[in-house]
C-alpha atoms as a PDB file:
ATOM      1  CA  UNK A   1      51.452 -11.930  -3.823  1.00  0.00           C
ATOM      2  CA  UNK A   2      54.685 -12.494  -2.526  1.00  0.00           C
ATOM      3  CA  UNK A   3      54.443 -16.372  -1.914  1.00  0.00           C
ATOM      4  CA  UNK A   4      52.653 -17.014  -5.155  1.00  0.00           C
ATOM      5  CA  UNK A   5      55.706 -15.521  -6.506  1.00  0.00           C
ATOM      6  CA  UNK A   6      57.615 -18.086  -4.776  1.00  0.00           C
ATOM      7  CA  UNK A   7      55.492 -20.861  -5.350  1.00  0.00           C
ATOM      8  CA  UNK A   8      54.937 -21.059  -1.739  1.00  0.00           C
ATOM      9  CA  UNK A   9      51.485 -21.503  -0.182  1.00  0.00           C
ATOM     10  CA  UNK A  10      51.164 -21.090   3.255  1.00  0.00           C
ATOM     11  CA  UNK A  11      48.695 -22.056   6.000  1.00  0.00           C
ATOM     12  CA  UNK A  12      46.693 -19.301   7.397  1.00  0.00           C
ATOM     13  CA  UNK A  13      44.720 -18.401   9.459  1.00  0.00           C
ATOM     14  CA  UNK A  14      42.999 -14.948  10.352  1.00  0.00           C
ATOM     15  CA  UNK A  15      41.626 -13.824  13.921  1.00  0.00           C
ATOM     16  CA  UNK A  16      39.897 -10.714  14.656  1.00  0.00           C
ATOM     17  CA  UNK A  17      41.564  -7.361  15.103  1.00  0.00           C
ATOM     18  CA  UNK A  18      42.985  -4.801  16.765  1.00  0.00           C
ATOM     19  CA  UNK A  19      45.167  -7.373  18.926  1.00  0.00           C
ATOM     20  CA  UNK A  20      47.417  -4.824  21.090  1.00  0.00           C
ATOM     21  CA  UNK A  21      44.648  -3.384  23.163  1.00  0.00           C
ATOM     22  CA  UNK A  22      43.227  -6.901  24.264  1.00  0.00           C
ATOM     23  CA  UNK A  23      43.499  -8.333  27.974  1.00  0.00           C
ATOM     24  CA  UNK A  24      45.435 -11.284  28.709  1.00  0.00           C
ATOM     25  CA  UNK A  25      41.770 -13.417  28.721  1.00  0.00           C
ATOM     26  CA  UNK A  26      40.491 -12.010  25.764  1.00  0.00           C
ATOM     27  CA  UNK A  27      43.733 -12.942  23.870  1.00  0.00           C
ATOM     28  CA  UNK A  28      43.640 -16.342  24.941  1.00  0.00           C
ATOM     29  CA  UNK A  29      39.743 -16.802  24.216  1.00  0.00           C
ATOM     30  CA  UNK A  30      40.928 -15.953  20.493  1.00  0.00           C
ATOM     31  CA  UNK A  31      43.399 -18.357  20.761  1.00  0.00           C
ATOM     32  CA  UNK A  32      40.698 -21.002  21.806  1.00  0.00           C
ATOM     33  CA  UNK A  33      39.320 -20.056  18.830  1.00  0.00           C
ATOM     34  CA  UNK A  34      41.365 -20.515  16.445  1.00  0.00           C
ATOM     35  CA  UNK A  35      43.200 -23.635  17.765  1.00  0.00           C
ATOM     36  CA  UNK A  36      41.629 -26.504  15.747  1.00  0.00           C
ATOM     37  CA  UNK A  37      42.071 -24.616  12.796  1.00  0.00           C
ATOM     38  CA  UNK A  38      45.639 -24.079  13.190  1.00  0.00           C
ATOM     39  CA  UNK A  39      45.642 -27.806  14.346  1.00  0.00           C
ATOM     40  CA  UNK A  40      43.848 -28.731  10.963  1.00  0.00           C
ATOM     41  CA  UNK A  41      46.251 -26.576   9.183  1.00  0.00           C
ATOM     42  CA  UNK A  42      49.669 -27.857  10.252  1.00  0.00           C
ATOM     43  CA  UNK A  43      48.417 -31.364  10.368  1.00  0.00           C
ATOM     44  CA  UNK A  44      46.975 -31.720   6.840  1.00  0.00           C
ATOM     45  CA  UNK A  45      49.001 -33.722   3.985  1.00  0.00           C
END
């Protein structure tokens, strides 16, 4: 609600949770996962 209020609209994007109790490997196989869309998301026009 907060950026619509300020007309800003971010890029997001959502991986799975609870994050703090994950092991170095598991962290980084999330990562993996999530890396072309944050690719896709901070290289569109």
């Amino acid at each position: 609600m907060q950026s619509r209020s300020l007309g800003f609209d971010p890029a997001m994007v959502f991986v799975a949770h609870p994050i703090q109790d994950r092991s170095d490997a598991e962290l980084r196989a999330l990562a993996d996962q999530a890396v072309e869309q944050i690719v896709r998301s901070i290289s569109a026009p």
